[in-house]
N, C-alpha and C. Protein backbone atom coordinates (compact mmCIF):
# COMPACT_ATOMS: atom_id res chain seq x y z
N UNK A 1 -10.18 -49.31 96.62
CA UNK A 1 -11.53 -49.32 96.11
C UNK A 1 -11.48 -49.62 94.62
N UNK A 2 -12.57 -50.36 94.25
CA UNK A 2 -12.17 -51.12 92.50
C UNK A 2 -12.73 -50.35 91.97
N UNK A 3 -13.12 -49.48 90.61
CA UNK A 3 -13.86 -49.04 90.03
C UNK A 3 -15.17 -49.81 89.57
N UNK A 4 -16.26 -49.19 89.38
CA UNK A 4 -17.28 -49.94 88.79
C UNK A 4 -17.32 -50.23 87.31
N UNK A 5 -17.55 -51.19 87.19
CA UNK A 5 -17.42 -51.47 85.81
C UNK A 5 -18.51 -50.80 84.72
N UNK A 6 -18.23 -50.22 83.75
CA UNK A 6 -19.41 -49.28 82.91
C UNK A 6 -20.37 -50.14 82.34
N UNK A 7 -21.69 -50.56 82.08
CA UNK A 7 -22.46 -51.02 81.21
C UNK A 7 -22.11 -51.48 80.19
N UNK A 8 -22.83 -52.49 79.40
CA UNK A 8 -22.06 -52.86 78.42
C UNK A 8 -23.80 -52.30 77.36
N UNK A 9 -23.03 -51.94 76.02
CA UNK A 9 -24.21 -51.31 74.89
C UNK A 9 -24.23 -52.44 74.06
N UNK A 10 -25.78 -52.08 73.16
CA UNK A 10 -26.01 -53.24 72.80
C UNK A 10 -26.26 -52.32 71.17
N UNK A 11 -26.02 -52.45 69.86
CA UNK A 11 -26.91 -51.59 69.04
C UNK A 11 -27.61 -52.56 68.48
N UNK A 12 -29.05 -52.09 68.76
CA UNK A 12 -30.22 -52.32 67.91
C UNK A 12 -31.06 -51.74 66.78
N UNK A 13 -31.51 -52.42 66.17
CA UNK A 13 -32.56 -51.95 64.63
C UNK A 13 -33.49 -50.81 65.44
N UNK A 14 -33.94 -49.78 65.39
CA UNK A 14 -35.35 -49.07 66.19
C UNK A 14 -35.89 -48.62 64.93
N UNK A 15 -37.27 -48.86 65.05
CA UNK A 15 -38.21 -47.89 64.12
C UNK A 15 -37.77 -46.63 64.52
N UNK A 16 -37.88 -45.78 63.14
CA UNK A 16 -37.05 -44.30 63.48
C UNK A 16 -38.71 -43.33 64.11
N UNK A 17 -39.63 -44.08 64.47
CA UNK A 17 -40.86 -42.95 64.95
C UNK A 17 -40.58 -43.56 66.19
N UNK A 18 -39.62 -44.48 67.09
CA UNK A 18 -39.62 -44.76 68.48
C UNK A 18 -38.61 -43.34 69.27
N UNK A 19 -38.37 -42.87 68.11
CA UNK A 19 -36.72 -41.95 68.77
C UNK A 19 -37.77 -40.69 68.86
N UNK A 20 -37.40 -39.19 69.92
CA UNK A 20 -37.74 -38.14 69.84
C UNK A 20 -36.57 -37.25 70.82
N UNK A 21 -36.36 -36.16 69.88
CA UNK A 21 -35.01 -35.48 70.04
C UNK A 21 -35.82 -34.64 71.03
N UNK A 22 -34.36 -34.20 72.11
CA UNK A 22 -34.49 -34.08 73.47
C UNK A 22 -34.99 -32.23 73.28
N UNK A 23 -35.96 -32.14 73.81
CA UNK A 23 -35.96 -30.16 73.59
C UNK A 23 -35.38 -29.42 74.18
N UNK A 24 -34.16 -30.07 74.94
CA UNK A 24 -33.11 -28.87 75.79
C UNK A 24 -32.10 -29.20 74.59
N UNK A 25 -31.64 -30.44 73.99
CA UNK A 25 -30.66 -30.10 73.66
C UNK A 25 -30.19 -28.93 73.12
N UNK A 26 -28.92 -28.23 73.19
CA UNK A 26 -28.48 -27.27 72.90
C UNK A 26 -27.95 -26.98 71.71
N UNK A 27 -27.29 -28.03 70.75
CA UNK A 27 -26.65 -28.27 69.62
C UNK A 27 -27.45 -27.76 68.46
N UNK A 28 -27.18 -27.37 67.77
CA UNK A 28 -27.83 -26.89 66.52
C UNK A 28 -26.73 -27.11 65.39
N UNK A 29 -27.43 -27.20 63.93
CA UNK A 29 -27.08 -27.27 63.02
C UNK A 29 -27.85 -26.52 61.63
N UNK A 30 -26.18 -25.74 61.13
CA UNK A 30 -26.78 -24.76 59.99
C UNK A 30 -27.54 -25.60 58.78
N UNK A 31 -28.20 -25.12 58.08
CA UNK A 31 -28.94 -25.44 56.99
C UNK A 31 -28.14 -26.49 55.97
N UNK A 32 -26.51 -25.99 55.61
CA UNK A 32 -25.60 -26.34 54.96
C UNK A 32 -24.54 -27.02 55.63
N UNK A 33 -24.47 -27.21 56.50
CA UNK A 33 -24.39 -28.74 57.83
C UNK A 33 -24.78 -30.21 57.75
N UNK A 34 -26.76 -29.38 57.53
CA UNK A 34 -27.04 -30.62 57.72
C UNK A 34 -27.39 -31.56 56.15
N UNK A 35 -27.37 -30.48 55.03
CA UNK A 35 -27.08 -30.94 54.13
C UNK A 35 -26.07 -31.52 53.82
N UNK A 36 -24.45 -31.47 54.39
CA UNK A 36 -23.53 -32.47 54.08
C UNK A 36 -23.72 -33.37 54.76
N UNK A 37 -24.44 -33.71 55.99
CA UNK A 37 -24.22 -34.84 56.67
C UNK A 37 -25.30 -35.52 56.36
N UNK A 38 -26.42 -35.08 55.53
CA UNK A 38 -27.69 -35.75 54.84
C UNK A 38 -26.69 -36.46 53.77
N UNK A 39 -25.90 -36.00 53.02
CA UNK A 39 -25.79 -36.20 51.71
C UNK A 39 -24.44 -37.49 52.20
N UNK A 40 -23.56 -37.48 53.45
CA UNK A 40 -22.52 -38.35 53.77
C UNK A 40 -23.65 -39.37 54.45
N UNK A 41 -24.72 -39.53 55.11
CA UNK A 41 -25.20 -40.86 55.29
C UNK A 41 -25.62 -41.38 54.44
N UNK A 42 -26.17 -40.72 53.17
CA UNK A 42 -26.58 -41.24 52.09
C UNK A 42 -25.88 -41.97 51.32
N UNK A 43 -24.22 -41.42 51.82
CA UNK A 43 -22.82 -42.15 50.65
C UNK A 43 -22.55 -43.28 51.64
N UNK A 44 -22.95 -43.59 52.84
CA UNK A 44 -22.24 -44.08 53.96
C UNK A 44 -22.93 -45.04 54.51
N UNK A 45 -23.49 -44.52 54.73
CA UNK A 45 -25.11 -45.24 55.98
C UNK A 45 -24.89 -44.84 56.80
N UNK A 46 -25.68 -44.84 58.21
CA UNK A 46 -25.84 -44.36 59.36
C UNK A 46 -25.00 -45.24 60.30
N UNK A 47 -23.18 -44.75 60.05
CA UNK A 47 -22.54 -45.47 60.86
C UNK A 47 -22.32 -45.76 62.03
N UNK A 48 -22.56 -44.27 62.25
CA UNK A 48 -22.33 -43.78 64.28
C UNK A 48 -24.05 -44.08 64.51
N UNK A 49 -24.00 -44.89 65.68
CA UNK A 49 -25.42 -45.42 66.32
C UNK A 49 -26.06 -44.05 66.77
N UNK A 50 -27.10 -44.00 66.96
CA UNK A 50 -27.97 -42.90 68.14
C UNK A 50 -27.93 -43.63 69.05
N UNK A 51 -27.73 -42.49 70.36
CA UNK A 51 -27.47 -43.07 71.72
C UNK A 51 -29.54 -42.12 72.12
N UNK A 52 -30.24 -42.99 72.62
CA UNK A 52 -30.96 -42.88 73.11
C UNK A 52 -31.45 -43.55 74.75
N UNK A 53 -32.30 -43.01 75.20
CA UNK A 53 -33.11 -43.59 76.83
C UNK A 53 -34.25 -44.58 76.27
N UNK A 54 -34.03 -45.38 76.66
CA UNK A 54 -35.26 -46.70 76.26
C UNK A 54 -36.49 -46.46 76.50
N UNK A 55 -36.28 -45.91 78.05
CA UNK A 55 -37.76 -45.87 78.93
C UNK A 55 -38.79 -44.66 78.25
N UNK A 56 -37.83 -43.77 77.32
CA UNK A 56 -39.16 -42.64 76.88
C UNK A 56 -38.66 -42.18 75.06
N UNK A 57 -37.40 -43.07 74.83
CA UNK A 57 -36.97 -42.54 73.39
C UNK A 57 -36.69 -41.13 73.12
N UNK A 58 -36.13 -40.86 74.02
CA UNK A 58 -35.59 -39.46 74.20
C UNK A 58 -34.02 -39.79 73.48
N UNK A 59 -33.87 -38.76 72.78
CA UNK A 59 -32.24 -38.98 71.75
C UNK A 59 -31.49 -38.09 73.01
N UNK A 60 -30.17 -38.86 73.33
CA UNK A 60 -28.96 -38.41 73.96
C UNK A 60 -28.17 -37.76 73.06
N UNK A 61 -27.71 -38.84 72.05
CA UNK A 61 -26.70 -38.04 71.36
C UNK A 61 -27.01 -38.57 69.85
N UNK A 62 -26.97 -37.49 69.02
CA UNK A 62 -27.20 -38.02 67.36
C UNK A 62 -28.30 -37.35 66.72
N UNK A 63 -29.04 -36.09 67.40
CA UNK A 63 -30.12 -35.21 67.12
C UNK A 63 -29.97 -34.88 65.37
N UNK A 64 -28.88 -34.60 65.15
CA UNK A 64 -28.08 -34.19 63.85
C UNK A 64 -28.30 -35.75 62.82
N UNK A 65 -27.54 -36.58 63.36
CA UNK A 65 -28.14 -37.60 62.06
C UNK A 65 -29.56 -38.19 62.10
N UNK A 66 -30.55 -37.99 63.23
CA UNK A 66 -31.22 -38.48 63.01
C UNK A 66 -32.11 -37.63 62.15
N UNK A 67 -32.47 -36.23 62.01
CA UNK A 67 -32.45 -35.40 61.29
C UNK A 67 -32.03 -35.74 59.92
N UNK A 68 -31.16 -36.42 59.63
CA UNK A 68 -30.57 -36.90 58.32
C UNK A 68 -31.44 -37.67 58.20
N UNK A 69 -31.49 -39.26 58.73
CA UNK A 69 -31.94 -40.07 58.57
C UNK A 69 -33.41 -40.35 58.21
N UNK A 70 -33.87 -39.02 58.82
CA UNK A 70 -35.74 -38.35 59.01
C UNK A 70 -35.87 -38.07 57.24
N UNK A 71 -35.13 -37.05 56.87
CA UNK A 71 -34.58 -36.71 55.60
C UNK A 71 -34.48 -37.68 54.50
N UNK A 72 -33.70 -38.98 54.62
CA UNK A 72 -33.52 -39.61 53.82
C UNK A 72 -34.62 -41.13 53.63
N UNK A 73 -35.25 -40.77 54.85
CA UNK A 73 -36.64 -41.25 55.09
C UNK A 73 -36.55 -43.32 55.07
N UNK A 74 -35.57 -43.09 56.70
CA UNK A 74 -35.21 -44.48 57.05
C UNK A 74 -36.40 -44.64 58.10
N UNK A 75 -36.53 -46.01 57.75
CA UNK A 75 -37.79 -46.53 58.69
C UNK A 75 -37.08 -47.05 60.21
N UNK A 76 -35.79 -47.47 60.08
CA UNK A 76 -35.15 -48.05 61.30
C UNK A 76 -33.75 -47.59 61.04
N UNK A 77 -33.42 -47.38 62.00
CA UNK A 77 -32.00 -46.69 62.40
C UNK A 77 -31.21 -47.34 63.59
N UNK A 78 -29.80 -47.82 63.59
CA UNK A 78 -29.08 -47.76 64.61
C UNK A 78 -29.22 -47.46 65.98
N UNK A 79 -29.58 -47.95 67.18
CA UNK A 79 -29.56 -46.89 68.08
C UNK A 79 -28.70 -47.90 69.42
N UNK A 80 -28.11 -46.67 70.45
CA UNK A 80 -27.38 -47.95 71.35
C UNK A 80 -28.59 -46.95 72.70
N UNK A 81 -28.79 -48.12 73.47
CA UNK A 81 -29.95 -47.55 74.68
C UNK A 81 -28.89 -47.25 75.80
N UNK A 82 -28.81 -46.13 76.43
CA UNK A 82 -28.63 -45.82 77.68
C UNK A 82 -29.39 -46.60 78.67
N UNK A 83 -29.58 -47.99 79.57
CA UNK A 83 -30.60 -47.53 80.37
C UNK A 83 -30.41 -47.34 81.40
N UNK A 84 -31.07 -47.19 82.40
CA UNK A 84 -31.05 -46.30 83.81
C UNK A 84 -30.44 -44.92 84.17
N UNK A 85 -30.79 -44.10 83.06
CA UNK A 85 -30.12 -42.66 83.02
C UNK A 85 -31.44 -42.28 83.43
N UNK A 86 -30.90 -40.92 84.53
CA UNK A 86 -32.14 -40.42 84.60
C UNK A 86 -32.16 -39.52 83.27
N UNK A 87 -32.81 -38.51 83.63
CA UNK A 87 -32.97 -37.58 82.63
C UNK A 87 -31.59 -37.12 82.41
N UNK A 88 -31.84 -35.77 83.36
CA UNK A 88 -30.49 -35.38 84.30
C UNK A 88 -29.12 -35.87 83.92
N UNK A 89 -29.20 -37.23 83.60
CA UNK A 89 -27.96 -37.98 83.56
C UNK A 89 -27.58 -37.65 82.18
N UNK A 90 -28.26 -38.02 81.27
CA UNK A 90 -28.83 -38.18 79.98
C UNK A 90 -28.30 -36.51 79.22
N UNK A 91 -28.75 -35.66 79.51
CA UNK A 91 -27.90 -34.65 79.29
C UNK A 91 -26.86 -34.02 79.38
N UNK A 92 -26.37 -34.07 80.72
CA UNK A 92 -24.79 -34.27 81.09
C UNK A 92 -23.97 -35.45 80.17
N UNK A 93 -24.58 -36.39 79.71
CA UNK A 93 -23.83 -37.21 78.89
C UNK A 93 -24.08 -36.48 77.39
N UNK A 94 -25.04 -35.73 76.99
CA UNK A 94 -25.01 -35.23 75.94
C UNK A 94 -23.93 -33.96 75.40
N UNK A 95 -24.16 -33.46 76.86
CA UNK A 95 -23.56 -32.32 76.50
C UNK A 95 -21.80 -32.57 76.48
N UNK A 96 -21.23 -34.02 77.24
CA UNK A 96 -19.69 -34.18 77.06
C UNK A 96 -19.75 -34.71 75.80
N UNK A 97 -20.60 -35.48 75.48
CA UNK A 97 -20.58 -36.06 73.89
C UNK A 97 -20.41 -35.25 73.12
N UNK A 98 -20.91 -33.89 73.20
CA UNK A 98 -20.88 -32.57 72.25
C UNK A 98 -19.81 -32.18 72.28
N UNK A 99 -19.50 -31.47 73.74
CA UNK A 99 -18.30 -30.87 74.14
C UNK A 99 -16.66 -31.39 74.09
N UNK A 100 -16.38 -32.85 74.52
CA UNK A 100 -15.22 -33.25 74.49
C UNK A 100 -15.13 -33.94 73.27
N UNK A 101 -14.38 -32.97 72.29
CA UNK A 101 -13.89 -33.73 70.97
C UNK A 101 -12.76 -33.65 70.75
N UNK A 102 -11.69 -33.11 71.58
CA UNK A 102 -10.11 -32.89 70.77
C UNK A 102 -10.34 -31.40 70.10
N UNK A 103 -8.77 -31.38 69.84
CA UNK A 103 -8.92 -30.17 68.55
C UNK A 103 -7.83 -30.95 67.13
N UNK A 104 -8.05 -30.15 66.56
CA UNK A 104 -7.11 -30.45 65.08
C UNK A 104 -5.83 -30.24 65.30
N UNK A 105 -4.89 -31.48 64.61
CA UNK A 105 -3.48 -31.09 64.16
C UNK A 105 -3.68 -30.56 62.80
N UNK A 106 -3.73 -29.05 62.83
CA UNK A 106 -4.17 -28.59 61.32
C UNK A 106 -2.79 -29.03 60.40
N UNK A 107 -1.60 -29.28 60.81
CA UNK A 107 -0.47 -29.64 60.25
C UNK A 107 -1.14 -31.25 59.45
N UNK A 108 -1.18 -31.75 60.34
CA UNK A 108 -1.95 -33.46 59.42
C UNK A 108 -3.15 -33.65 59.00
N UNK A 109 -4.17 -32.71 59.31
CA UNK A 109 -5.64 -32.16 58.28
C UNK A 109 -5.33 -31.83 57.16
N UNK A 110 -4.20 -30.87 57.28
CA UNK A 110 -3.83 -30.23 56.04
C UNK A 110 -3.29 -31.32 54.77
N UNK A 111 -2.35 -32.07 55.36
CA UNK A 111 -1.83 -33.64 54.74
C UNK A 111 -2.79 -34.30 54.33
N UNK A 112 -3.61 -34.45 54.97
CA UNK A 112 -4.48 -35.73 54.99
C UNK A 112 -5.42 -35.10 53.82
N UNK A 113 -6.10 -33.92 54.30
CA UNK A 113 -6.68 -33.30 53.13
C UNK A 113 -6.00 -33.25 51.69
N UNK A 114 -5.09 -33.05 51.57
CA UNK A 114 -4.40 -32.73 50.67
C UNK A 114 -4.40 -33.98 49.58
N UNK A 115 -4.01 -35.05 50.92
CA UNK A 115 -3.51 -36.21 50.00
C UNK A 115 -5.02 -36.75 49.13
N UNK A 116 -5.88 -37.02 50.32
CA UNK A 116 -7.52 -37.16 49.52
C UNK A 116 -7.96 -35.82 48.54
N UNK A 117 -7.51 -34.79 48.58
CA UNK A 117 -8.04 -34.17 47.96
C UNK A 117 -7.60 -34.49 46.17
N UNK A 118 -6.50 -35.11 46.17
CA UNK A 118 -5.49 -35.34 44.82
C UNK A 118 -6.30 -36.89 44.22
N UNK A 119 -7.29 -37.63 44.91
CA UNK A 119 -7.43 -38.68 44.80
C UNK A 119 -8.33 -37.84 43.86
N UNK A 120 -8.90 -37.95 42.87
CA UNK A 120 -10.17 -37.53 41.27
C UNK A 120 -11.34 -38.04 42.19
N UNK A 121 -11.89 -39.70 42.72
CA UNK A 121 -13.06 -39.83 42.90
C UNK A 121 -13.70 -39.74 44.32
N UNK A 122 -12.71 -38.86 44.88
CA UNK A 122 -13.57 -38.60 46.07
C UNK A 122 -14.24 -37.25 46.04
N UNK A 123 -15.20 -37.37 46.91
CA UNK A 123 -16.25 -36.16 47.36
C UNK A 123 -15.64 -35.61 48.28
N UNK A 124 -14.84 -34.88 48.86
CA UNK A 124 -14.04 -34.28 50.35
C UNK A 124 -15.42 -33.91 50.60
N UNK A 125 -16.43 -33.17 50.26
CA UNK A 125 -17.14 -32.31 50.76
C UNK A 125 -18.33 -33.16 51.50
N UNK A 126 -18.12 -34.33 51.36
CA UNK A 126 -18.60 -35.43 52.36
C UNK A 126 -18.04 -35.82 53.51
N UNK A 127 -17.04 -34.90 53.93
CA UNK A 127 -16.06 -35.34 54.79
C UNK A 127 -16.87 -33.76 55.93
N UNK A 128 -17.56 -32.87 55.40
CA UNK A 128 -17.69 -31.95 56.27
C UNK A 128 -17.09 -30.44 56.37
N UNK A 129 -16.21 -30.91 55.51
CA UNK A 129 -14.66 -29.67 54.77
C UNK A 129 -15.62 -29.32 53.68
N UNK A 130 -16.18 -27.60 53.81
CA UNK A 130 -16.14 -27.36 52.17
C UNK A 130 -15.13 -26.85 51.84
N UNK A 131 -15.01 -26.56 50.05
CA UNK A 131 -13.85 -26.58 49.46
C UNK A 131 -12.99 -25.37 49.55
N UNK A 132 -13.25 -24.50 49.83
CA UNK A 132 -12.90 -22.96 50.77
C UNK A 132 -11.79 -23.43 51.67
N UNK A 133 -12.87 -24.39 52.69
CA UNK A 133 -11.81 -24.62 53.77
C UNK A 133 -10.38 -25.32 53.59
N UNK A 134 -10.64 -26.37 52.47
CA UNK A 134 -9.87 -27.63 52.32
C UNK A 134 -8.63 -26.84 51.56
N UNK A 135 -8.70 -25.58 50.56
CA UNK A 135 -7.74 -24.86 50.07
C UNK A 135 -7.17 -23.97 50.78
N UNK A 136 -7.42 -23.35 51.87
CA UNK A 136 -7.20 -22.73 52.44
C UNK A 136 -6.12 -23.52 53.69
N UNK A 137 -6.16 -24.64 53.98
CA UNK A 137 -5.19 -25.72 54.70
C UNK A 137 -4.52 -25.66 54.17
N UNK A 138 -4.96 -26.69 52.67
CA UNK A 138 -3.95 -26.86 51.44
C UNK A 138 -2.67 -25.90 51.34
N UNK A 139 -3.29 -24.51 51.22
CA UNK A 139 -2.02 -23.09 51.02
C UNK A 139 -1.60 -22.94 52.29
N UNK A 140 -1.72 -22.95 53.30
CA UNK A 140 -1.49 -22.75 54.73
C UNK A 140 -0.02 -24.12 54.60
N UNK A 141 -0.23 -25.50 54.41
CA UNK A 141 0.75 -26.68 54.25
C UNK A 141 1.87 -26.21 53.17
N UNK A 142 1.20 -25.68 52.11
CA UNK A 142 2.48 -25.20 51.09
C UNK A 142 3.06 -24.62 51.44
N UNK A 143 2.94 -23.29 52.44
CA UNK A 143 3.18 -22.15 52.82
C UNK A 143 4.18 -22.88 53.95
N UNK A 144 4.25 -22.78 54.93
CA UNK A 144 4.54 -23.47 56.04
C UNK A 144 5.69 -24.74 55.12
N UNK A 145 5.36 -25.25 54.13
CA UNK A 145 6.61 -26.23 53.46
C UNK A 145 7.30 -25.49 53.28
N UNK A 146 7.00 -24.28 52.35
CA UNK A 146 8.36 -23.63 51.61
C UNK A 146 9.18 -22.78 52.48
N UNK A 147 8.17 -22.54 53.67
CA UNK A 147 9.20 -21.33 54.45
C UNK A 147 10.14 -22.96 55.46
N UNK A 148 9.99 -23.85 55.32
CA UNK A 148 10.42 -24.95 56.51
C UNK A 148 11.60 -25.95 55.25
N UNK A 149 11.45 -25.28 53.90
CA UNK A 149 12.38 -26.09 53.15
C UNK A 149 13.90 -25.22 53.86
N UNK A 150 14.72 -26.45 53.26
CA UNK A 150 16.27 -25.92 53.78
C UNK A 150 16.38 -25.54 52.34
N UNK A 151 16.89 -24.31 51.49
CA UNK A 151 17.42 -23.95 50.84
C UNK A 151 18.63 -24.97 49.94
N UNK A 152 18.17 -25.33 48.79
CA UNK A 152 19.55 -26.06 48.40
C UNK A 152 20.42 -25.32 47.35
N UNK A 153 21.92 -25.76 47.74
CA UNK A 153 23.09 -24.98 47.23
C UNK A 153 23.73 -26.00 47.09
N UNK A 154 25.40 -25.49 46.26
CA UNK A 154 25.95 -26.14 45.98
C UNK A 154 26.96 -26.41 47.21
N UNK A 155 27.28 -27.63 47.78
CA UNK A 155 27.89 -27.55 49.21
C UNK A 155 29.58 -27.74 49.00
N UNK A 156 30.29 -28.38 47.45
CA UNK A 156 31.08 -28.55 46.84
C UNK A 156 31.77 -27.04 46.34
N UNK A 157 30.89 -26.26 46.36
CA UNK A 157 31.50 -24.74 46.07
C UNK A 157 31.98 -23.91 47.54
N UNK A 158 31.35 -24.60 48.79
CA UNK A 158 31.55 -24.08 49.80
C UNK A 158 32.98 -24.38 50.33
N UNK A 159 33.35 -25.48 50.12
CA UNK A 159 34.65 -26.02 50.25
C UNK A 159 35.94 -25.64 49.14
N UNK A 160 35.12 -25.33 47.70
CA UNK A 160 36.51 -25.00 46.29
C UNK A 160 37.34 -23.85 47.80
N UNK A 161 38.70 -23.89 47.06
CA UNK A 161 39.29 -22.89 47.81
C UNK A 161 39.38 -21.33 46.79
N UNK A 162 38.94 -20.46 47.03
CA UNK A 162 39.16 -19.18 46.59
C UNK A 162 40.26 -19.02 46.32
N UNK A 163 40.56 -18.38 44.85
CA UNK A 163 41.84 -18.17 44.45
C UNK A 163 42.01 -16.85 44.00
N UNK A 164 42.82 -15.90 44.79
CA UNK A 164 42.71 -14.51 44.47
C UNK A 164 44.22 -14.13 44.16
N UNK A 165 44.08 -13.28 42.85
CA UNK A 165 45.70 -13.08 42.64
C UNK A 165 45.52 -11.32 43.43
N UNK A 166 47.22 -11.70 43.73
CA UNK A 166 47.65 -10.19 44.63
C UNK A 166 48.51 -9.61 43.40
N UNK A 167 49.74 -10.34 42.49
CA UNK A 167 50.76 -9.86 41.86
C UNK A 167 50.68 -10.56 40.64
N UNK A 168 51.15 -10.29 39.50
CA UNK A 168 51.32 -11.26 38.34
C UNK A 168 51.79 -13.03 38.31
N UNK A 169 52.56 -13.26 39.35
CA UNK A 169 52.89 -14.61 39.38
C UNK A 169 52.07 -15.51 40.39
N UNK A 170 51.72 -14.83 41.53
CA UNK A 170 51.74 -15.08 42.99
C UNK A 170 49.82 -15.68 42.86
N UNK A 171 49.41 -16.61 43.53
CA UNK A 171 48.53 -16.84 43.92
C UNK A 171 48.38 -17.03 45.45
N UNK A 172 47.03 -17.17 46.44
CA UNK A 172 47.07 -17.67 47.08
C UNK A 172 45.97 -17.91 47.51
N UNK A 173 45.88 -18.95 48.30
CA UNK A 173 44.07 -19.41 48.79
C UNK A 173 43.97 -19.02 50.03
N UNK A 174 42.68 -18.72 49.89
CA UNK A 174 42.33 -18.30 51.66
C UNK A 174 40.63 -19.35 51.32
N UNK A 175 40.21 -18.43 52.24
CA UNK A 175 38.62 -19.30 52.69
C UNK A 175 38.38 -20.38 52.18
């Protein structure tokens, strides 16, 4: 049996009064959330499309930037159309859109942070990291370096041969 092949998306310009966010969705966003992600479309533009239903402009997925976008007071926005979702459908796709994201290699967040964080003209805090968090990796990576450094010694002293006298004339080496 062949699989069916998925739809193909199209993104289009939409007047941002065609979109209306879904009233089950479940997702919420704190006050200081949606102020960084107001303040990163503003540095950015509205990269990630809104996934909306054509037939009624119901938002699938993107409740959060469009909220931004409402904010920063865009007349047309990105959007890719679902069509032939029922409703039904339409939420079950919202809610994996929400739900399946991965988790962090906090080991290469921590790097990655680190390394942007050393750059002078970036904003990290456009990235979604406030600066609490981003130091708190930061010391977590140092921490985790220094206990994972190998200790360095002299490896040339490990080999000198020890020379211990027993009698006035007599030497001899051991270890």
């Amino acid at each position: 049996m062949t699989a069916k092949a998925p739809p193909e998306h199209h993104i289009e310009q939409v007047p941002i009064d065609n979109l209306r966010p879904d009233v089950a969705n479940p997702r919420r966003i704190s006050d200081e959330q949606l102020e960084a992600l107001t303040r990163s479309v503003r540095e950015y533009g509205l990269v990630q499309p809104i996934v909306a239903r054509r037939e009624d402009g119901i938002v699938v997925a993107g409740h959060q930037r469009l909220l931004a976008a409402r904010r920063l007071g865009f007349k047309t926005i990105p959007v890719i159309y679902v069509d032939g979702l029922t409703l039904e459908q339409a939420r079950v796709l919202n809610l994996g859109l929400n739900k399946i994201s991965g988790d962090w290699d906090q080991e290469l967040l921590a790097r990655l942070l680190a390394g942007l964080n050393a750059t002078t003209d970036l904003d990290l805090s456009l990235s979604g990291f406030e600066q609490d968090e981003v130091a708190q990796l930061i010391k977590s990576l140092e921490a985790r370096d220094k206990r994972d450094r190998i200790e360095a010694f002299d490896l040339d002293a490990l080999w000198r041969p020890h020379v211990r006298h027993h009698a006035p004339n007599t030497a001899s080496c051991g270890r």
